[in-house]
N, C-alpha and C. Protein backbone atom coordinates (compact mmCIF):
# COMPACT_ATOMS: atom_id res chain seq x y z
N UNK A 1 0.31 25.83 95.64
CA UNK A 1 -0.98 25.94 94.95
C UNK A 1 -0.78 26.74 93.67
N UNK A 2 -0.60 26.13 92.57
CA UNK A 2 -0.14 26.92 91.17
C UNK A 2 -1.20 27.81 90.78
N UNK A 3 -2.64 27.54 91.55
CA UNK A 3 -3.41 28.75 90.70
C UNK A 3 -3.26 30.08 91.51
N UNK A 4 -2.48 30.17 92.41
CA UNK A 4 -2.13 32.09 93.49
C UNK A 4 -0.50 31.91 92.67
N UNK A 5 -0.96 33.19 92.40
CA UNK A 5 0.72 33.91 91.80
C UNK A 5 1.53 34.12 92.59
N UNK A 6 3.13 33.56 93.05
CA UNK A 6 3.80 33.55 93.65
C UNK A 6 4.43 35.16 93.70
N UNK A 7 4.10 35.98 92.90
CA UNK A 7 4.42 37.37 92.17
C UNK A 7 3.53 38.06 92.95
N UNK A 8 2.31 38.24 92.80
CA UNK A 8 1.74 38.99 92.99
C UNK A 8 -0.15 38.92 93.56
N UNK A 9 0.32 37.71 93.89
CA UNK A 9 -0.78 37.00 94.76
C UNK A 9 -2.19 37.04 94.18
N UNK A 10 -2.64 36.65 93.13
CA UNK A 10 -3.48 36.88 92.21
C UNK A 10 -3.84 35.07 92.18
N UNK A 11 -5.30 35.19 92.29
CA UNK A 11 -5.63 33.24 92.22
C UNK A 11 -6.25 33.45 90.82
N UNK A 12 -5.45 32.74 89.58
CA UNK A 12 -6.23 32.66 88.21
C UNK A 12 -5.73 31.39 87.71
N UNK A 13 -7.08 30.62 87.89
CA UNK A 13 -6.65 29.59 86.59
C UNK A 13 -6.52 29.30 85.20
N UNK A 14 -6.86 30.32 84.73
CA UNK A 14 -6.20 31.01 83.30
C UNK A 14 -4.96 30.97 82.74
N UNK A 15 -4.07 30.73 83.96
CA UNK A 15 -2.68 30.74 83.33
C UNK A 15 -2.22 30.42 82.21
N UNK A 16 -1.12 31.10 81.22
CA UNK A 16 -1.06 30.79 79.81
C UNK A 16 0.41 30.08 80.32
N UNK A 17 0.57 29.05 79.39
CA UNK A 17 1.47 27.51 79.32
C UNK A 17 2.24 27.51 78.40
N UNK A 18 3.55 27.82 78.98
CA UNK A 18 4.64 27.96 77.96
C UNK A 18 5.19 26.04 78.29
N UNK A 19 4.85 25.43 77.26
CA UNK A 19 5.14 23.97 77.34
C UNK A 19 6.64 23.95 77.22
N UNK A 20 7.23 24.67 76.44
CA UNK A 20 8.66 24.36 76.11
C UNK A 20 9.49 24.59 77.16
N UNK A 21 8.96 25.63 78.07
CA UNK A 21 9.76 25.87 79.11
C UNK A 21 9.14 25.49 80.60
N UNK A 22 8.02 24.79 80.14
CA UNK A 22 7.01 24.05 81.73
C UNK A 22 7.15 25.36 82.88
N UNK A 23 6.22 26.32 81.88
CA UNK A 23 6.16 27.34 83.31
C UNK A 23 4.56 27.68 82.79
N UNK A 24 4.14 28.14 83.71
CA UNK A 24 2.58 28.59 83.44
C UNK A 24 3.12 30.12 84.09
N UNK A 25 2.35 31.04 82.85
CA UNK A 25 2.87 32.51 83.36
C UNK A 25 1.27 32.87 83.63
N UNK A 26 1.74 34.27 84.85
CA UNK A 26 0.12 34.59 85.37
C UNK A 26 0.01 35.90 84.23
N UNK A 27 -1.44 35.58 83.70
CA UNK A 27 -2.03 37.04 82.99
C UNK A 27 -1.88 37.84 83.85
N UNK A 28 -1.56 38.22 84.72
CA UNK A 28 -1.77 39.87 85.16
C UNK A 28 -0.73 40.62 85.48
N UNK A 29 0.54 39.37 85.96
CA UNK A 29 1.56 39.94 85.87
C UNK A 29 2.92 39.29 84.93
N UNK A 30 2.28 37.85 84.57
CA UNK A 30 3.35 37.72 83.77
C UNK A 30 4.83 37.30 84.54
N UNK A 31 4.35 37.24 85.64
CA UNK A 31 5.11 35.99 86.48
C UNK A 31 5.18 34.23 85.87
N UNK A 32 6.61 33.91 85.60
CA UNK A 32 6.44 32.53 85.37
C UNK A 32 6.67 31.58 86.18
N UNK A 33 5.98 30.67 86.68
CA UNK A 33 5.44 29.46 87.44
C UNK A 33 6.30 27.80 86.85
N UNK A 34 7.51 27.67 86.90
CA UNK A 34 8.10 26.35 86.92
C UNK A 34 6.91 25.28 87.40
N UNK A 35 6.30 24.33 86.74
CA UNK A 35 5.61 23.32 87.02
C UNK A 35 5.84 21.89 86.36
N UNK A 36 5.61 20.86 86.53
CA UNK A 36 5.50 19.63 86.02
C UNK A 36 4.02 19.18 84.79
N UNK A 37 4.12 19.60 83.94
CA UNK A 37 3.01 19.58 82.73
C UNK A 37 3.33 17.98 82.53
N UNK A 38 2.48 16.96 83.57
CA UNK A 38 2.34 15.47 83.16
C UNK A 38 0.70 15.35 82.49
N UNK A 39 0.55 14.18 81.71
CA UNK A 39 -0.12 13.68 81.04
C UNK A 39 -1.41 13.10 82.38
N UNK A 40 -2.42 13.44 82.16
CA UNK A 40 -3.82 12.63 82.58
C UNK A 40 -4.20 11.24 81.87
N UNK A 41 -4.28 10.61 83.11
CA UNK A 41 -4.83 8.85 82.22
C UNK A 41 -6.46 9.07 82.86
N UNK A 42 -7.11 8.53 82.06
CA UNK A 42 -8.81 8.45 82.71
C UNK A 42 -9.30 6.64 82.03
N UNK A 43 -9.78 6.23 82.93
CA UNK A 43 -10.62 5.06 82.81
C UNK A 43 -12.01 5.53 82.67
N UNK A 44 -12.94 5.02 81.48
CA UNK A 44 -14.51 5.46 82.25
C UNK A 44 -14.94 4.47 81.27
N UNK A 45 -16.23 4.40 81.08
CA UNK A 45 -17.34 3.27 80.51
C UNK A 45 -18.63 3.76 81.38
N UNK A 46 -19.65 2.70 80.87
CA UNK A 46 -20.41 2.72 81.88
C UNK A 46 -20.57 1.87 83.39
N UNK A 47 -21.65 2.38 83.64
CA UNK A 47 -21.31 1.31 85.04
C UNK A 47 -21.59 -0.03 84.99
N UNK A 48 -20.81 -0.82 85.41
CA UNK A 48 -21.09 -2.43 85.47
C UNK A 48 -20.07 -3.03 84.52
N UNK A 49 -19.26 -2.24 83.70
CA UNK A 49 -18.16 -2.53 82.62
C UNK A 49 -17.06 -3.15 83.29
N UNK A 50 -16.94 -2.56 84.95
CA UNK A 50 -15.65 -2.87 85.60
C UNK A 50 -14.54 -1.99 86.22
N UNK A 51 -15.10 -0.30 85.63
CA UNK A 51 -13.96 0.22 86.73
C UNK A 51 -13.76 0.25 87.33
N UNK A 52 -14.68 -0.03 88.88
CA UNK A 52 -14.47 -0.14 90.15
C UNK A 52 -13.57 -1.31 90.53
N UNK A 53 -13.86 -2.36 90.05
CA UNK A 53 -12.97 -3.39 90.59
C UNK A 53 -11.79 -3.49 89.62
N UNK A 54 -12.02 -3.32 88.66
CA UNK A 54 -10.33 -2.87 87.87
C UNK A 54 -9.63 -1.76 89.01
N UNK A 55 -10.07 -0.59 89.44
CA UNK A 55 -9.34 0.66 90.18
C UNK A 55 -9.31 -0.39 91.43
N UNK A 56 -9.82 -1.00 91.92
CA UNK A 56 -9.58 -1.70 93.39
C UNK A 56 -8.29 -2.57 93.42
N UNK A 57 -7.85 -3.39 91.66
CA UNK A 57 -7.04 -4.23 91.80
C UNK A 57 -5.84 -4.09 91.87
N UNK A 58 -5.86 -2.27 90.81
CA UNK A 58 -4.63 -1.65 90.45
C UNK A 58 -4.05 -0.18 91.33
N UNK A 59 -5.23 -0.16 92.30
CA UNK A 59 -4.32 0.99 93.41
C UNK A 59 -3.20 0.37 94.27
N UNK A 60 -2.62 0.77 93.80
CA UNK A 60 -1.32 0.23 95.25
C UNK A 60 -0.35 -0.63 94.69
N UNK A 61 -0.94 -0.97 93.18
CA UNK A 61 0.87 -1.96 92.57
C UNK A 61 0.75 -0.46 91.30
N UNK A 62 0.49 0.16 91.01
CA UNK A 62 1.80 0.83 90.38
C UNK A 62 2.25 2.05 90.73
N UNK A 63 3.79 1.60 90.46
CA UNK A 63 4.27 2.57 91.15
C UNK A 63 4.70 4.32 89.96
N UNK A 64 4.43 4.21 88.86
CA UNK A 64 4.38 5.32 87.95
C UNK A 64 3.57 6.36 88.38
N UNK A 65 2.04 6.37 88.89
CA UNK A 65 0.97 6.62 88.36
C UNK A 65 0.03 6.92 90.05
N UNK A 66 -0.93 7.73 90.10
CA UNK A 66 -1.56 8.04 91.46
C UNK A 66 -2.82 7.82 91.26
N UNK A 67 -3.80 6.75 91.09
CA UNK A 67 -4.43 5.94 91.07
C UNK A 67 -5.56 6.08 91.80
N UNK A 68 -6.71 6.37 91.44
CA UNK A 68 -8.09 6.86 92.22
C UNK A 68 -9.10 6.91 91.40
N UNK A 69 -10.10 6.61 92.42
CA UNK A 69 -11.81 6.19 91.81
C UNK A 69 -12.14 7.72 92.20
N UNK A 70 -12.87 8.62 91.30
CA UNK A 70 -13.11 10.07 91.54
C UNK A 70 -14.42 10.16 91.76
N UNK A 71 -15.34 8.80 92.49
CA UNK A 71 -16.15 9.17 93.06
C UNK A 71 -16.20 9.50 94.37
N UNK A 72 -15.34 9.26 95.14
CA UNK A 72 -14.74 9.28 96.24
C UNK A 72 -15.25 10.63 96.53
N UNK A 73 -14.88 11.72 95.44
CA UNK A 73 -15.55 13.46 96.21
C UNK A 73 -16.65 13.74 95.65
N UNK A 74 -17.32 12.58 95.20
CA UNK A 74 -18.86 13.10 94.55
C UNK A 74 -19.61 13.42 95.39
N UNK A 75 -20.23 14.74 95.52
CA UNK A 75 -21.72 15.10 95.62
C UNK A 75 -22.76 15.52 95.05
N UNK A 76 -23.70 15.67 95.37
CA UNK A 76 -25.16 16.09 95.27
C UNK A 76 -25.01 17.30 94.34
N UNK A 77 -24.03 18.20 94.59
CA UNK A 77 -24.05 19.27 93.88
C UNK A 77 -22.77 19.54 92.67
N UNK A 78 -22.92 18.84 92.75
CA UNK A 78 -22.06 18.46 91.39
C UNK A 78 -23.15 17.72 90.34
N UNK A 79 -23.77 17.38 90.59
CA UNK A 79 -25.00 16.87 89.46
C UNK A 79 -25.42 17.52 88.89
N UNK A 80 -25.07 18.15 87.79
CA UNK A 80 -25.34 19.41 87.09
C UNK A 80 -24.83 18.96 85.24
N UNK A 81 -26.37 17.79 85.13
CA UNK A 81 -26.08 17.86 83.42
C UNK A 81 -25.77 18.41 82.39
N UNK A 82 -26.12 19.99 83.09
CA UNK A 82 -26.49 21.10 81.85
C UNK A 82 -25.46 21.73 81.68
N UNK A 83 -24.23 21.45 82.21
CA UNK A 83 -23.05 22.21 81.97
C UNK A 83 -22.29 20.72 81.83
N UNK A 84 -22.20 19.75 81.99
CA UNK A 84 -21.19 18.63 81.45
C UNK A 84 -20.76 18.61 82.86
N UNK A 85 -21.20 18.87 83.73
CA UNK A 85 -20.61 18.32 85.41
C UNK A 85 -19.24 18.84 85.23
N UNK A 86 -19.52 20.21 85.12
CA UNK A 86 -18.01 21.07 84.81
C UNK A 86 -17.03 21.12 86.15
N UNK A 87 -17.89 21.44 87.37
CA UNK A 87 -17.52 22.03 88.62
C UNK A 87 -16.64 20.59 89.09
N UNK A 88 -17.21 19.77 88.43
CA UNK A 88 -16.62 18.35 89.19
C UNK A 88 -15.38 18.35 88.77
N UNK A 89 -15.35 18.38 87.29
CA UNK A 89 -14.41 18.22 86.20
C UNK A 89 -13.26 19.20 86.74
N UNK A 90 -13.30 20.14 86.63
CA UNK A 90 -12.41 21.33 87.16
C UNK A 90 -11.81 20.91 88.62
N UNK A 91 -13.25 20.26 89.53
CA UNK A 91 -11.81 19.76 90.74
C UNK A 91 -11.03 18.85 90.79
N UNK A 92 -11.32 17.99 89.68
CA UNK A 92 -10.15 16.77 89.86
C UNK A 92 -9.63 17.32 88.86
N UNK A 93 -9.61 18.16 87.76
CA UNK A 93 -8.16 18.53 87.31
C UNK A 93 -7.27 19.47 88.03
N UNK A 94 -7.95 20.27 88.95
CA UNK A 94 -7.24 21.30 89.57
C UNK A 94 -6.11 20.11 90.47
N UNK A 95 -6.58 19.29 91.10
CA UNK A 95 -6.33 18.65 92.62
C UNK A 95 -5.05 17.40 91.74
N UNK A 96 -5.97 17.07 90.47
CA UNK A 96 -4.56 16.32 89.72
C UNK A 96 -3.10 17.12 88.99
N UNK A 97 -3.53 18.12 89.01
CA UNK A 97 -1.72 18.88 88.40
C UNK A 97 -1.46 19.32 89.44
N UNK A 98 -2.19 19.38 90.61
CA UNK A 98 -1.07 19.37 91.95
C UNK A 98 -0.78 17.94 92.57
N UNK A 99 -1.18 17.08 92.15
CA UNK A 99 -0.50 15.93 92.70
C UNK A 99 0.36 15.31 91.83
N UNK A 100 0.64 15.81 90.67
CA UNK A 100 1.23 15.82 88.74
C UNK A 100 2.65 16.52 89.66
N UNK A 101 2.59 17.53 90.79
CA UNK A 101 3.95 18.48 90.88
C UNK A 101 4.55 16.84 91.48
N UNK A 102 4.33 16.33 92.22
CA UNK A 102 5.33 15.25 93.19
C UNK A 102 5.84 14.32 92.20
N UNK A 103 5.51 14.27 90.90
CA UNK A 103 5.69 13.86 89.82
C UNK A 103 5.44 12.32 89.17
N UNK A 104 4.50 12.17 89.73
CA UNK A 104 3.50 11.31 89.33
C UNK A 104 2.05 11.28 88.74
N UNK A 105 1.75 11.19 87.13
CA UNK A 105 0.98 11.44 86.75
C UNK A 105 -0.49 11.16 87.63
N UNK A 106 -1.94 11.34 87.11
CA UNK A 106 -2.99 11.21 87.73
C UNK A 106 -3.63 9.66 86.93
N UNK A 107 -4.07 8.82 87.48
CA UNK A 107 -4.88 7.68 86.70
C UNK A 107 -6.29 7.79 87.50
N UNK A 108 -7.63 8.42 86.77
CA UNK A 108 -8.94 8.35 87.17
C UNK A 108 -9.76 7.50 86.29
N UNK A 109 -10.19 6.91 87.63
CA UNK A 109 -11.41 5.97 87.12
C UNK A 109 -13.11 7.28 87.23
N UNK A 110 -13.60 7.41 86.15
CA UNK A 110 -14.84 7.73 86.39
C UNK A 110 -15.76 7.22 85.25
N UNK A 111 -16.82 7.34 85.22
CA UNK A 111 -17.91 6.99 83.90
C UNK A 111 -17.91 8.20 83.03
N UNK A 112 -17.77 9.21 83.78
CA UNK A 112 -18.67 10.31 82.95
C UNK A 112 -17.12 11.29 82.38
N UNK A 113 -15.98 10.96 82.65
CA UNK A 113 -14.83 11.62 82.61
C UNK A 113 -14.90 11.51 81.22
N UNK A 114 -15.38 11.64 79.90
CA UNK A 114 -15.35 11.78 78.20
C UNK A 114 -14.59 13.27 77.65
N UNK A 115 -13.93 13.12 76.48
CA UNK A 115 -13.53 14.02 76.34
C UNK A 115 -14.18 15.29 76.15
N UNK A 116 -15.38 15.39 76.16
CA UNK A 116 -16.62 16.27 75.92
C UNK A 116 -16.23 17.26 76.89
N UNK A 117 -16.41 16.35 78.29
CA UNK A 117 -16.34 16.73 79.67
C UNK A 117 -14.98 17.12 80.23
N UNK A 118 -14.05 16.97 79.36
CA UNK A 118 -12.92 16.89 80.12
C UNK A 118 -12.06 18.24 79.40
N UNK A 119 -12.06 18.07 77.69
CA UNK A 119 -11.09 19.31 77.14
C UNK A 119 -11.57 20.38 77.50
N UNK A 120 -12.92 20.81 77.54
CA UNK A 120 -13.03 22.25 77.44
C UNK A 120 -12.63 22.83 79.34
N UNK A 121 -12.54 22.27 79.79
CA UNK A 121 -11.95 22.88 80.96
C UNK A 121 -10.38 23.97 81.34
N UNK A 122 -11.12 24.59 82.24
CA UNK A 122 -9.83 25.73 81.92
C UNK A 122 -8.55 25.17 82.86
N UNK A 123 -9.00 24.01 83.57
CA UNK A 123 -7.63 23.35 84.31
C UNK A 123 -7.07 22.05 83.33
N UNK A 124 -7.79 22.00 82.21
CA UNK A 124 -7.15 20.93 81.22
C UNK A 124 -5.66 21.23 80.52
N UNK A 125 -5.43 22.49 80.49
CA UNK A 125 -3.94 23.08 79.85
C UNK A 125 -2.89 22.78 80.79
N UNK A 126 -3.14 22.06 81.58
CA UNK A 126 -2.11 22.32 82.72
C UNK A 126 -1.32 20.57 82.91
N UNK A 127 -2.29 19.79 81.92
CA UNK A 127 -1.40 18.37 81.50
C UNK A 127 -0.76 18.40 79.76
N UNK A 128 0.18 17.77 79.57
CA UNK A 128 0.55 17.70 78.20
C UNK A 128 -0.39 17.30 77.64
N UNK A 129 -0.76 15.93 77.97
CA UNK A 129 -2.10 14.97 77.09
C UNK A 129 -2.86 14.67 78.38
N UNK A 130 -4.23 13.84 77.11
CA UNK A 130 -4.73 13.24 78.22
C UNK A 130 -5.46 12.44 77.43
N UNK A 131 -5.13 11.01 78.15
CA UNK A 131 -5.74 9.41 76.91
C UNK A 131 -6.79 8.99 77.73
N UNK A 132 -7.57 7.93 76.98
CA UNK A 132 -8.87 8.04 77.55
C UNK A 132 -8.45 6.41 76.97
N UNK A 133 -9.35 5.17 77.79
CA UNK A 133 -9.59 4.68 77.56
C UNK A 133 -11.01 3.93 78.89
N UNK A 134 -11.78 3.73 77.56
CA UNK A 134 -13.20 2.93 77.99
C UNK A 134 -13.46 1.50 77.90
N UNK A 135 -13.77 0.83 79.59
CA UNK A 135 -14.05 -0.07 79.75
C UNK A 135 -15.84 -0.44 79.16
N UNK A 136 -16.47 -1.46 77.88
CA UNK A 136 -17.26 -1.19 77.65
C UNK A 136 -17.62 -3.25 77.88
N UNK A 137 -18.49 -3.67 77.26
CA UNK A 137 -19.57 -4.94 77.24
C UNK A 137 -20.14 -4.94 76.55
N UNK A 138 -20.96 -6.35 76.51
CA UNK A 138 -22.37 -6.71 75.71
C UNK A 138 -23.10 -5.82 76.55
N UNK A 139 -24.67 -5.37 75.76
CA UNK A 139 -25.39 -4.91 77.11
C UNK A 139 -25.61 -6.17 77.63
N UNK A 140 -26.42 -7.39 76.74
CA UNK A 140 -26.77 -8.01 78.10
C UNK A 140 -26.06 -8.77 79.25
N UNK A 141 -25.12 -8.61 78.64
CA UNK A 141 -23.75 -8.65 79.90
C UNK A 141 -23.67 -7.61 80.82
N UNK A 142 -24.30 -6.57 80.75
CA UNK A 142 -23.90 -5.22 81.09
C UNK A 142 -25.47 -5.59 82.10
N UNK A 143 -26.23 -5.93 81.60
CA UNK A 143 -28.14 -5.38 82.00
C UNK A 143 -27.63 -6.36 83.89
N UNK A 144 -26.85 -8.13 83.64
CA UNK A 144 -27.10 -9.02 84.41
C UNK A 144 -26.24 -8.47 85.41
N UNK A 145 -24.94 -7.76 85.19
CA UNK A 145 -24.24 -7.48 85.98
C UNK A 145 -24.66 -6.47 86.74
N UNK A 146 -25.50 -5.36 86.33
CA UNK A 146 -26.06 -4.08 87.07
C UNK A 146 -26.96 -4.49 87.96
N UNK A 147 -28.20 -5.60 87.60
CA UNK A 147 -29.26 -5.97 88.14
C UNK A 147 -28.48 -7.01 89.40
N UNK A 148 -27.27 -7.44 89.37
CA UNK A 148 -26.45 -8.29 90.45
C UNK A 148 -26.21 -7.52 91.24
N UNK A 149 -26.07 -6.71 91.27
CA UNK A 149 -25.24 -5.61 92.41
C UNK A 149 -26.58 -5.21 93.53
N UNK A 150 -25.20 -4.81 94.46
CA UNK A 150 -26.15 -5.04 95.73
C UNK A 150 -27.18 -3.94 95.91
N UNK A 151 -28.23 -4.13 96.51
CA UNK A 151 -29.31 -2.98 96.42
C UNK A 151 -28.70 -1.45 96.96
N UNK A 152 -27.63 -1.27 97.92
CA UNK A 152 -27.29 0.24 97.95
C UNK A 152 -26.64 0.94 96.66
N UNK A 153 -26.45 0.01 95.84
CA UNK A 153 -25.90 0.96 94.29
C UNK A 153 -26.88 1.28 93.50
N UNK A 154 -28.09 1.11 94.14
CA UNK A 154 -29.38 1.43 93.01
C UNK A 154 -29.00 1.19 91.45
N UNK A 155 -28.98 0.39 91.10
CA UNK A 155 -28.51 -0.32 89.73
C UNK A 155 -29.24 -1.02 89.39
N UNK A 156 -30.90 -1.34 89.82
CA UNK A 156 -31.53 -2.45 89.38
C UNK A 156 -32.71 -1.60 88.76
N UNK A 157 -33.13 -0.36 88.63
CA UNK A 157 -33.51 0.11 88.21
C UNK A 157 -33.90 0.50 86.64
N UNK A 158 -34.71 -0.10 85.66
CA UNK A 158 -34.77 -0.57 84.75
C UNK A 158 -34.57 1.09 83.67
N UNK A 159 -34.84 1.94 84.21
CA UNK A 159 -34.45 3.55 83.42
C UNK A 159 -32.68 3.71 83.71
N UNK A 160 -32.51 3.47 84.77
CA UNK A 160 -31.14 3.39 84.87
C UNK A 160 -30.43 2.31 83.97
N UNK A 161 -30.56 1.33 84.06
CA UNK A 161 -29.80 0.11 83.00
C UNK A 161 -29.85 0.37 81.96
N UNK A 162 -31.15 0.95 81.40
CA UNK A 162 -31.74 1.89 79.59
C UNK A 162 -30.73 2.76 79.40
N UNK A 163 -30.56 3.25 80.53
CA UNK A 163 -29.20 4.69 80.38
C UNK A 163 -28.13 3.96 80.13
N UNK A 164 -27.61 3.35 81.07
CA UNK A 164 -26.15 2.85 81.00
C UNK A 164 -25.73 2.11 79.61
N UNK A 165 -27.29 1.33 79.26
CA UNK A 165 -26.79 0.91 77.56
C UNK A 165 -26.73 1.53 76.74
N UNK A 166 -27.07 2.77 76.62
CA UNK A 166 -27.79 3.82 75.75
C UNK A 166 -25.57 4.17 75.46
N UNK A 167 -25.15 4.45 77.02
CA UNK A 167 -23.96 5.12 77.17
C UNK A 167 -23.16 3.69 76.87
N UNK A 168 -23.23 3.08 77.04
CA UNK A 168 -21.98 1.56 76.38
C UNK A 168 -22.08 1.63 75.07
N UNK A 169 -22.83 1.87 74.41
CA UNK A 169 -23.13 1.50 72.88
C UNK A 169 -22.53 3.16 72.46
N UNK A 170 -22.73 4.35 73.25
CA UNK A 170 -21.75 5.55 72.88
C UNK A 170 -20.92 5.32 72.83
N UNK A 171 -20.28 4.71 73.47
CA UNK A 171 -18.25 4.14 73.56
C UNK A 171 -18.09 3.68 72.50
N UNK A 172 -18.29 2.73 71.91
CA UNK A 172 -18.52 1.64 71.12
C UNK A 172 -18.60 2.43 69.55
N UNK A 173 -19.34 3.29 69.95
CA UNK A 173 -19.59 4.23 68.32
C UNK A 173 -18.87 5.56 68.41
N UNK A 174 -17.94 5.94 69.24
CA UNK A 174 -17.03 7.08 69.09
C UNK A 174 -15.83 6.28 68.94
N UNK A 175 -15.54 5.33 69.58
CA UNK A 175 -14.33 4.03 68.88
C UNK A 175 -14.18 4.24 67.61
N UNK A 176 -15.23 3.89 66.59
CA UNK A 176 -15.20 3.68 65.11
C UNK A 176 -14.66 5.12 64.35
N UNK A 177 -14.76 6.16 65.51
CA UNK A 177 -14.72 7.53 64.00
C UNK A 177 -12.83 7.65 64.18
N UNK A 178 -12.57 7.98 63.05
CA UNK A 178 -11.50 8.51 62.00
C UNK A 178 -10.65 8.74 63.43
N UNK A 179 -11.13 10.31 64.27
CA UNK A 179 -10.38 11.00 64.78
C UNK A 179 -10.94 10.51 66.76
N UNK A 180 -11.11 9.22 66.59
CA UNK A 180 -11.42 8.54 68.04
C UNK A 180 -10.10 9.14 68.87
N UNK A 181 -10.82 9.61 70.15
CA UNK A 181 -9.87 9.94 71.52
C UNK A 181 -10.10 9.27 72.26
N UNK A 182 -11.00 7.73 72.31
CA UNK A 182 -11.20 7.35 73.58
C UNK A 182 -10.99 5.55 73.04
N UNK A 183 -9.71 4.67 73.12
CA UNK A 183 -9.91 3.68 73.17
C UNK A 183 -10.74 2.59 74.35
N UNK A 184 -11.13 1.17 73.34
CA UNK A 184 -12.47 0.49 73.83
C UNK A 184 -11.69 -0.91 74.29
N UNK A 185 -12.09 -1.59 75.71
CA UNK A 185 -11.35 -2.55 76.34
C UNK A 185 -12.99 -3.32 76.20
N UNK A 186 -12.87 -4.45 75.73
CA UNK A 186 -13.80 -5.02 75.69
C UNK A 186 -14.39 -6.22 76.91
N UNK A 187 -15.00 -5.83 78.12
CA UNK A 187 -14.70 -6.99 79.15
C UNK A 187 -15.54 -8.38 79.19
N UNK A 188 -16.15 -8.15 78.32
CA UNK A 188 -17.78 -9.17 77.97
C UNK A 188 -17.01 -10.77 78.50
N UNK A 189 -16.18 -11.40 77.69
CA UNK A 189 -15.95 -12.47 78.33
C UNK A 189 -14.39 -12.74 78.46
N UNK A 190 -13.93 -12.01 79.04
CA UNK A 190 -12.61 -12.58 79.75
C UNK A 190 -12.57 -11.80 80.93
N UNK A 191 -11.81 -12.81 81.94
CA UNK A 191 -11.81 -12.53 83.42
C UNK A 191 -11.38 -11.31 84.05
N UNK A 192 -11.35 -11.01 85.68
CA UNK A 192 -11.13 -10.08 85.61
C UNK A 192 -9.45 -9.31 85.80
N UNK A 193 -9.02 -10.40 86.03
CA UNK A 193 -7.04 -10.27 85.90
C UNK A 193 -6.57 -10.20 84.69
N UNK A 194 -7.47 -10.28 83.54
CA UNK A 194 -7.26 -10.21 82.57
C UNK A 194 -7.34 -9.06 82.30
N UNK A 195 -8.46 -8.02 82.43
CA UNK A 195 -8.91 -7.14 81.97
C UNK A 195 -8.13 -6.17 83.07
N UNK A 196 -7.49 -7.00 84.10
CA UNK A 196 -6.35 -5.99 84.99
C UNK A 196 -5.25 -5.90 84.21
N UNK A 197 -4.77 -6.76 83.65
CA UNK A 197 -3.85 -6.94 82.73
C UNK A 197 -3.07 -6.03 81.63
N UNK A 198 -4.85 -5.86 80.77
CA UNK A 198 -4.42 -4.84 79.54
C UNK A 198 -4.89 -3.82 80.01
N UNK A 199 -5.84 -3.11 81.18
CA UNK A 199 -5.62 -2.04 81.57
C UNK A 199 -3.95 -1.53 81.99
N UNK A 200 -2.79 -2.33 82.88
CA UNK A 200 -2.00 -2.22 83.27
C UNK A 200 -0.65 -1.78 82.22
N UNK A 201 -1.28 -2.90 81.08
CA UNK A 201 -0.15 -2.53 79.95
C UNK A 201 -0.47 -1.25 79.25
N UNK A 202 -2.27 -1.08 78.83
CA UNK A 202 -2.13 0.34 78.45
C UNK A 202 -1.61 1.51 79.26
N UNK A 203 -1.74 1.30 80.59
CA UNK A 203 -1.09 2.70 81.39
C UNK A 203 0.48 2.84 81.51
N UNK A 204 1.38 1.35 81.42
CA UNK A 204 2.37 1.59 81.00
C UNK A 204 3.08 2.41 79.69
N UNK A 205 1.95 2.14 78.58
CA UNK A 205 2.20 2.67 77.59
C UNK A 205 2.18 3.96 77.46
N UNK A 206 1.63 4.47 78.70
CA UNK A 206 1.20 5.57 78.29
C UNK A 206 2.30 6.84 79.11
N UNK A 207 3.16 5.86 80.30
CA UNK A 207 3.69 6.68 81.43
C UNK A 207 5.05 6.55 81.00
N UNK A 208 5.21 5.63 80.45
CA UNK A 208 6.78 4.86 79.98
C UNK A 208 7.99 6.28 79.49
């Protein structure tokens, strides 16, 4: 568990990151921590774009990469707009640079994983990088596919679909600026082995 000091038994995730020498030393004593500083991949968009069944197609064929839908530990109390759903954020980075030690980077599918949400975290220093790419649509490609889904995803909900376009058309317009961190996979009309496809080649690109 890299955040207890092997030194002096101190739990801080503060640790300062000597990259050149992949050790995280503890502030208090200045103990250095040998670790694996791998790169974070994140999938997100909004919902109905396709991460779920993109993450369904691609868990289990690659073998680079540790591959998970991070709703899997969502709860109730993690819904906390007013801080950027920090608490969430912080556990899948904590739980991904320990699964980063077996030395296989992390690949998360989430919606809300943006870099907004993701740099300012104090377990973000603990990957080299971290690339972002967003699965996005037409909305009204986006409106037919949400309103299709089965009634336990509550997706037919016409304030909810307002949201989700509101957030597709964000992707779409942080793409265009100068200093974009989040590339845009466009799924509107090509299939979905397709769109398994160039997800697959971008994560190669990225682990290679």
């Amino acid at each position: 568990m890299l955040n207890v000091c092997h030194n002096c038994g101190e739990y801080r995730a503060d640790k300062i990151i000597d990259a050149k020498e992949s050790v995280a030393i503890c502030p208090i004593c200045q103990h250095k921590h040998p670790f694996r500083q791998l790169p974070l991949l994140i999938v997100c968009g909004p919902s109905g774009a396709g991460k779920s069944t993109v993450c369904e197609r691609i868990a289990g064929t690659m073998e680079k990469v540790v591959v998970l839908d991070a709703d899997i530990l969502w709860r109730p109390e993690f819904n906390k707009p007013d801080n950027n759903y920090r608490d969430f954020s912080e556990m899948w980075l904590r739980l991904g640079k320990n699964i980063g030690q077996s030395g296989r980077p992390l690949l998360l599918f989430n919606a809300g994983f943006i870099p907004d949400n993701i740099e300012p975290c104090i377990e973000r220093r603990y990957y080299s990088e971290t690339h972002y790419l967003a699965l996005t649509c037409e909305d009204e490609i986006l409106t037919d596919r949400l309103k299709k889904r089965p009634a336990w995803r509550q997706s037919h909900d016409d304030l909810f679909v307002a949201e989700q376009i509101r957030f597709n058309r964000w992707f779409k317009k942080q793409s265009k600026k100068a200093d974009a961190k989040i590339k845009i996979l466009d799924t509107s009309y090509v299939s979905i082995n397709s769109t398994v496809e160039q997800v697959t080649a971008w994560i190669r690109e990225k682990v290679s």
